[in-house]
PDB file of N, CA and C in Angstrom:
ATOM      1  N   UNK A   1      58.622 -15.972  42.065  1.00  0.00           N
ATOM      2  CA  UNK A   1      58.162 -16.869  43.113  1.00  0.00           C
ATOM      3  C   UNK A   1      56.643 -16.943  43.121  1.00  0.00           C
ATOM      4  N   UNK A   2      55.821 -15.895  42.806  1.00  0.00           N
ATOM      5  CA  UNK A   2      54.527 -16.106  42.960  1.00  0.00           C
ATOM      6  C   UNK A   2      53.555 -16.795  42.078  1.00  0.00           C
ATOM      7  N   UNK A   3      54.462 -16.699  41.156  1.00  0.00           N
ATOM      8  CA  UNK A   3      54.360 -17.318  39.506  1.00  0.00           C
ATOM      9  C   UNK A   3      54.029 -18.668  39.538  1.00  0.00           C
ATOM     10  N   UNK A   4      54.922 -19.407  40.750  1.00  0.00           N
ATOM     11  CA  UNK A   4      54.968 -20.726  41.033  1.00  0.00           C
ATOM     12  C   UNK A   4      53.689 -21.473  42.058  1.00  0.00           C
ATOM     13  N   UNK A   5      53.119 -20.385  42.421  1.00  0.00           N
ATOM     14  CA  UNK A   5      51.809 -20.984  43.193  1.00  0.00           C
ATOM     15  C   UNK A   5      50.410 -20.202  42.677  1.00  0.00           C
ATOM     16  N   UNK A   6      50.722 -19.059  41.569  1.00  0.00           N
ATOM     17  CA  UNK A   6      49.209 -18.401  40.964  1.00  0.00           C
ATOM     18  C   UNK A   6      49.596 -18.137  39.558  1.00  0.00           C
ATOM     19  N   UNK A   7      48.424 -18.722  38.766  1.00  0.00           N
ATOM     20  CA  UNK A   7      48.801 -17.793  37.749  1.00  0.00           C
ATOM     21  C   UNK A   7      49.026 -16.269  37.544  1.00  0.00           C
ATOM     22  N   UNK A   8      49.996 -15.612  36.508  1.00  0.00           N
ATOM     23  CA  UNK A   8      50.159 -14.152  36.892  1.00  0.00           C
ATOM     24  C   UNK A   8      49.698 -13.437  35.115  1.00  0.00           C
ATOM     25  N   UNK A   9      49.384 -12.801  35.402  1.00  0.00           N
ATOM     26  CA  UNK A   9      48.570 -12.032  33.686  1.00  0.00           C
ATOM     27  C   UNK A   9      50.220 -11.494  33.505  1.00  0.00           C
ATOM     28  N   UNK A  10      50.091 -11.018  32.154  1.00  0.00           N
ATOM     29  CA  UNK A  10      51.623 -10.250  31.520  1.00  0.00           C
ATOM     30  C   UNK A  10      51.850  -9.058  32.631  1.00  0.00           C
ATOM     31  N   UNK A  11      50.463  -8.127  32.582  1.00  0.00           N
ATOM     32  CA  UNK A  11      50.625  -6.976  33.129  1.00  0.00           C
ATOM     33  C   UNK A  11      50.930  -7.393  34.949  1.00  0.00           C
ATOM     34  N   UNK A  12      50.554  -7.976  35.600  1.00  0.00           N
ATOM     35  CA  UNK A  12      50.907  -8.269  37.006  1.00  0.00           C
ATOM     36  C   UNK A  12      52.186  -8.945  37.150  1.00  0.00           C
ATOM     37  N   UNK A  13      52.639  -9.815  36.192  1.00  0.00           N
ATOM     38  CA  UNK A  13      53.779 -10.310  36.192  1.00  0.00           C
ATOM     39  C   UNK A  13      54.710  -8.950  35.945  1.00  0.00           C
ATOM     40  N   UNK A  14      54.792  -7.940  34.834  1.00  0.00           N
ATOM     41  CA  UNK A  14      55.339  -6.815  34.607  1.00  0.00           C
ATOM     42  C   UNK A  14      55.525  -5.749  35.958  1.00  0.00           C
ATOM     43  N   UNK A  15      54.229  -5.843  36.909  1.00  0.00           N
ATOM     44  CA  UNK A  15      54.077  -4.528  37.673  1.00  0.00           C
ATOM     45  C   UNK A  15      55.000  -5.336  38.823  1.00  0.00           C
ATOM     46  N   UNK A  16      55.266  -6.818  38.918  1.00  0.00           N
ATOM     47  CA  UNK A  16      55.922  -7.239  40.454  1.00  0.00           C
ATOM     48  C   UNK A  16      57.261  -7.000  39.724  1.00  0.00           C
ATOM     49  N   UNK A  17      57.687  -7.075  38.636  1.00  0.00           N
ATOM     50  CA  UNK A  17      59.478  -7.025  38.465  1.00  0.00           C
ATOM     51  C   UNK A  17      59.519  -5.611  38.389  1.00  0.00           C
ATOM     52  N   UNK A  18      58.972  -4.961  38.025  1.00  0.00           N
ATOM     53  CA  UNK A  18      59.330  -3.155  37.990  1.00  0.00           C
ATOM     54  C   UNK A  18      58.697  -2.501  39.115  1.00  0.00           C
ATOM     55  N   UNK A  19      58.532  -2.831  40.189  1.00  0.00           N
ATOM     56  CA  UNK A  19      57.293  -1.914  41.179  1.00  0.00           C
ATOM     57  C   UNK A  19      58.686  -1.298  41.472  1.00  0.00           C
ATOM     58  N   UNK A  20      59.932  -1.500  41.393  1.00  0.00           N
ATOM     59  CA  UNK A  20      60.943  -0.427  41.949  1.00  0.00           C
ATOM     60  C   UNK A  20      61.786  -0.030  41.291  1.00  0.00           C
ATOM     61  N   UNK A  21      61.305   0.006  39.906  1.00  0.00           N
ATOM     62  CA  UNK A  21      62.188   0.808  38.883  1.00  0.00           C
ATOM     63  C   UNK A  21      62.654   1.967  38.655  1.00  0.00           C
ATOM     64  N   UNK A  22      61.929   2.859  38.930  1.00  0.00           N
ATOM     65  CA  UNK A  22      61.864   4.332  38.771  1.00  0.00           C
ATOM     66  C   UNK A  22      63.305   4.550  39.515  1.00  0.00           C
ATOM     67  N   UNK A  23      63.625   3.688  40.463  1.00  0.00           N
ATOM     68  CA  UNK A  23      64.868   4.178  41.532  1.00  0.00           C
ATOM     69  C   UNK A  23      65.521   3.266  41.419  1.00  0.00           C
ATOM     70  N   UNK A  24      65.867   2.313  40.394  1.00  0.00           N
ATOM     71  CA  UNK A  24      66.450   1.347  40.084  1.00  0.00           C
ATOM     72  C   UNK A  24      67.633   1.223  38.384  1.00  0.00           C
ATOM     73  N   UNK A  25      68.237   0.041  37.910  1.00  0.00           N
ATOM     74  CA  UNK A  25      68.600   0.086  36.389  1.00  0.00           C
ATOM     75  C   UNK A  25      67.536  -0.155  35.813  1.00  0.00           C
ATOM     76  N   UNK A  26      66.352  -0.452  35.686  1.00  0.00           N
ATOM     77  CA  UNK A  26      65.179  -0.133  35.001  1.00  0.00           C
ATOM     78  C   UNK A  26      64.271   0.974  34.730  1.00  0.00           C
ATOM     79  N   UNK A  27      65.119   1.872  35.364  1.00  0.00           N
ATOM     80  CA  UNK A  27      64.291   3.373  35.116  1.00  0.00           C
ATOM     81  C   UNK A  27      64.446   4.117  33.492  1.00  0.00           C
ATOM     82  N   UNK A  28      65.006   3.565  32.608  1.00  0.00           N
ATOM     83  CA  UNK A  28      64.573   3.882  31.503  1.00  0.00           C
ATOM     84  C   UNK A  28      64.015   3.067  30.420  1.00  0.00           C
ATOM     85  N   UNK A  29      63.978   1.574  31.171  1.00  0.00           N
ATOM     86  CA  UNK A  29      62.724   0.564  30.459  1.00  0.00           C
ATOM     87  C   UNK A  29      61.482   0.696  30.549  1.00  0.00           C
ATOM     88  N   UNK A  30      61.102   1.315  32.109  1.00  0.00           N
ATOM     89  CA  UNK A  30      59.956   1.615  32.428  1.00  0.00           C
ATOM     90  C   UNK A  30      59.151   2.837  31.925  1.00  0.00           C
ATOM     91  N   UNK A  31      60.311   4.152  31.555  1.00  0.00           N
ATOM     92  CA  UNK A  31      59.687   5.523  30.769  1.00  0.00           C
ATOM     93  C   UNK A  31      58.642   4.899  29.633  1.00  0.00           C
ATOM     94  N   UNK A  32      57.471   5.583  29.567  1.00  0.00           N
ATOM     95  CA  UNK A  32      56.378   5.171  28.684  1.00  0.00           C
ATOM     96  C   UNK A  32      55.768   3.931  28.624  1.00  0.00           C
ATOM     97  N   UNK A  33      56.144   2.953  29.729  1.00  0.00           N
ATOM     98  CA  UNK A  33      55.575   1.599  29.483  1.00  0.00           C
ATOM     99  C   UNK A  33      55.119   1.757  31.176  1.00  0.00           C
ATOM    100  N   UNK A  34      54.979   2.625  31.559  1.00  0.00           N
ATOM    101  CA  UNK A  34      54.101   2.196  33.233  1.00  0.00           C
ATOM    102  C   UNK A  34      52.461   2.256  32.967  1.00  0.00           C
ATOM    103  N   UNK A  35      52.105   1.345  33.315  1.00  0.00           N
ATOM    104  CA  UNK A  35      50.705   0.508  33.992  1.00  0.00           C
ATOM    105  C   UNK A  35      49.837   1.139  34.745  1.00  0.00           C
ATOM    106  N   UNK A  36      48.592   1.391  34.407  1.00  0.00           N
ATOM    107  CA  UNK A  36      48.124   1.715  35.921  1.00  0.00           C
ATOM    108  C   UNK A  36      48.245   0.790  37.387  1.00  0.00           C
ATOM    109  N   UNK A  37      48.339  -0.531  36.898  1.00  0.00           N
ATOM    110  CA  UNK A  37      48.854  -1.607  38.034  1.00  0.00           C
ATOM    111  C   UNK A  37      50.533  -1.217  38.739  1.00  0.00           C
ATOM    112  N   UNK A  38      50.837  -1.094  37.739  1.00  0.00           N
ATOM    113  CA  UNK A  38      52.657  -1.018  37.781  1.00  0.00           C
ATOM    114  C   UNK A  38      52.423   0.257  38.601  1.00  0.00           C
ATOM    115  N   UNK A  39      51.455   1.300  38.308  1.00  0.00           N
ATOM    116  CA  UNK A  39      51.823   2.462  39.090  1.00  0.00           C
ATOM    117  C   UNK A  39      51.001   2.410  40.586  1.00  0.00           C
ATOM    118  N   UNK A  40      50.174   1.755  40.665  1.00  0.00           N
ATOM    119  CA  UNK A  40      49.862   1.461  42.011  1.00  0.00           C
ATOM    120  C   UNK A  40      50.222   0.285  43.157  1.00  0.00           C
ATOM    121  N   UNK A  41      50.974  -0.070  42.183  1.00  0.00           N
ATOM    122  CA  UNK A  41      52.043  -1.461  43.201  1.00  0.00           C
ATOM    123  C   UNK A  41      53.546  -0.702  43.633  1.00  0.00           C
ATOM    124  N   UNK A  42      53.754   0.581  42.619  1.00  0.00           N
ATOM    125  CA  UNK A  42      55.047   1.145  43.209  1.00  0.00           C
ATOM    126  C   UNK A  42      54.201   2.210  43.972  1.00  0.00           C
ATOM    127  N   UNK A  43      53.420   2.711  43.971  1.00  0.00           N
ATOM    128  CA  UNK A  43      52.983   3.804  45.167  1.00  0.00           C
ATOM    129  C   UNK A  43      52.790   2.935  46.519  1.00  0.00           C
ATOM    130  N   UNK A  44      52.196   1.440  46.462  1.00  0.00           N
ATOM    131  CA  UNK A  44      51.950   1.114  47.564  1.00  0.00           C
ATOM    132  C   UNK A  44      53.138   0.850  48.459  1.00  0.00           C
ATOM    133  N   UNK A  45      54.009   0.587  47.573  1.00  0.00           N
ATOM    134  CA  UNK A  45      55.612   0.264  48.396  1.00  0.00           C
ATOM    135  C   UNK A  45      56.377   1.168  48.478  1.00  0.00           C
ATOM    136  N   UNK A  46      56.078   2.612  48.181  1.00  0.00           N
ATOM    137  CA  UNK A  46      56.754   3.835  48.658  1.00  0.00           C
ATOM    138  C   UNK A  46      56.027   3.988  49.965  1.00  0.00           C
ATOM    139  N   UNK A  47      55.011   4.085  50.056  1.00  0.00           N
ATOM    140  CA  UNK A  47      53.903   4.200  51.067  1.00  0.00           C
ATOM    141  C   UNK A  47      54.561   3.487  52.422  1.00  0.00           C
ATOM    142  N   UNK A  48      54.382   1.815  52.145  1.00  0.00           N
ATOM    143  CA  UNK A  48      54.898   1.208  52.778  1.00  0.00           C
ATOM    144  C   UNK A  48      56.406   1.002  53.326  1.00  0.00           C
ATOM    145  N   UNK A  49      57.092   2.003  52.576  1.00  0.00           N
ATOM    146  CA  UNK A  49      58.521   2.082  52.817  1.00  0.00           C
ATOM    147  C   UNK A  49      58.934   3.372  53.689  1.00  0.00           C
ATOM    148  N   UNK A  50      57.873   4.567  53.458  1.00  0.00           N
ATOM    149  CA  UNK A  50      58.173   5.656  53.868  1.00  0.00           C
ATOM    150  C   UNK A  50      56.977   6.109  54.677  1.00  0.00           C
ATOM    151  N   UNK A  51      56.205   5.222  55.079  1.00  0.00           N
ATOM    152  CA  UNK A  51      55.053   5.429  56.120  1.00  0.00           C
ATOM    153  C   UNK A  51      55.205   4.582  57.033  1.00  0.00           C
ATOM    154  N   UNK A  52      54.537   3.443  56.520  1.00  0.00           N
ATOM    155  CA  UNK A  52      54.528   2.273  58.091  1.00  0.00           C
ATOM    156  C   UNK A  52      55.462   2.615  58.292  1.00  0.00           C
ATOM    157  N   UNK A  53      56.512   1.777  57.745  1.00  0.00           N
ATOM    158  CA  UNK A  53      57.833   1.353  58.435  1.00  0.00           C
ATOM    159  C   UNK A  53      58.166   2.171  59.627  1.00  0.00           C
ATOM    160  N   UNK A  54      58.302   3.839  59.229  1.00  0.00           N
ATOM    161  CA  UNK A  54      58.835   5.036  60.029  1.00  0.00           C
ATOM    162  C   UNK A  54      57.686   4.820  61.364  1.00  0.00           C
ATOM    163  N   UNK A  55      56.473   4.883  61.242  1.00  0.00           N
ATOM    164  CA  UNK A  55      55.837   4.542  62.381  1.00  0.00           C
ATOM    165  C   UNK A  55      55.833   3.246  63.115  1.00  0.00           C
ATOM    166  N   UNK A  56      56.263   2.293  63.371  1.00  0.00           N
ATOM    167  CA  UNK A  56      56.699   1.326  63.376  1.00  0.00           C
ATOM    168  C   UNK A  56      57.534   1.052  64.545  1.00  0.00           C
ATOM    169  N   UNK A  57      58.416   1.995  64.302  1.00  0.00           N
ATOM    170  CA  UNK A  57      59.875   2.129  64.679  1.00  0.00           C
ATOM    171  C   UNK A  57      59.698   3.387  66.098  1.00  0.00           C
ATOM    172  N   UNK A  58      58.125   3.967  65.891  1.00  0.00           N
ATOM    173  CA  UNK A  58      58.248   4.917  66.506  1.00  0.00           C
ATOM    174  C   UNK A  58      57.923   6.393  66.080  1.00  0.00           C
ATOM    175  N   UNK A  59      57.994   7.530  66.642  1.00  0.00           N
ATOM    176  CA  UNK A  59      57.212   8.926  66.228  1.00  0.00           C
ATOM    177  C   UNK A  59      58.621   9.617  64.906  1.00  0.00           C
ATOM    178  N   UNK A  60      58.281  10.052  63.978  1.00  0.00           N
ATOM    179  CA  UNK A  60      58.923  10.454  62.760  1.00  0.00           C
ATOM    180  C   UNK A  60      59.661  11.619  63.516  1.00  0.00           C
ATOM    181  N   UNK A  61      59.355  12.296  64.633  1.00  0.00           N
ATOM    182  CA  UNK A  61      59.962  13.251  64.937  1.00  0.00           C
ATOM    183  C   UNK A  61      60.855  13.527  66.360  1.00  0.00           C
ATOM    184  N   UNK A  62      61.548  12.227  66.252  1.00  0.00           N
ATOM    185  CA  UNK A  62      61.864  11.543  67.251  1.00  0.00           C
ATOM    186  C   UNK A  62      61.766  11.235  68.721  1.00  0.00           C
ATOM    187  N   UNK A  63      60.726  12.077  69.150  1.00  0.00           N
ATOM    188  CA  UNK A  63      59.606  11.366  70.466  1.00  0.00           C
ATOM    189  C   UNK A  63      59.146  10.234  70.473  1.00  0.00           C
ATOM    190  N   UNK A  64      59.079   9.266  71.746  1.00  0.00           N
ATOM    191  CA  UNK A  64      58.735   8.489  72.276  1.00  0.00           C
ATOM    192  C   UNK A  64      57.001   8.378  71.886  1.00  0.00           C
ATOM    193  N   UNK A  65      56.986   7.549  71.818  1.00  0.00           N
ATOM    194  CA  UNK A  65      55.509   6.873  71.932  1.00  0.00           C
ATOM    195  C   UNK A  65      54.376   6.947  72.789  1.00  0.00           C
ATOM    196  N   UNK A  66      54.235   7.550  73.471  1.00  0.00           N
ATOM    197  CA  UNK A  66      53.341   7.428  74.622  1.00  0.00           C
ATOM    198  C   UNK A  66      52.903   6.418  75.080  1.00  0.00           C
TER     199      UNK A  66
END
């Protein structure tokens, strides 16, 4: 989809289809071919999956918000 409104280089086009490989059926296409892009587009969406979100929703340790 993004392809369709920016151009995308090989390697950025590569790091948006694999940013969730490692935990995916691409986890042994990706062994030896990760990116430093590829590896900081999947840290940012672990981040974002297992940080915001949980705060978000509220305290990680299930207290109220103040």
């Amino acid at each position: 989809m993004a392809s369709q409104c920016i151009e995308l280089t090989e390697d950025e086009n590569w790091a948006i289809l694999m940013h969730n490989g490692m935990y995916g059926p691409f986890r042994y296409v990706i062994q030896g071919k990760e990116t430093p892009l590829y590896l900081l587009l999947h840290m940012a969406d672990m981040w974002a999956s297992r940080v915001t979100e949980k705060q978000e929703g509220g305290r990680d340790d299930g207290e109220e918000n103040a």
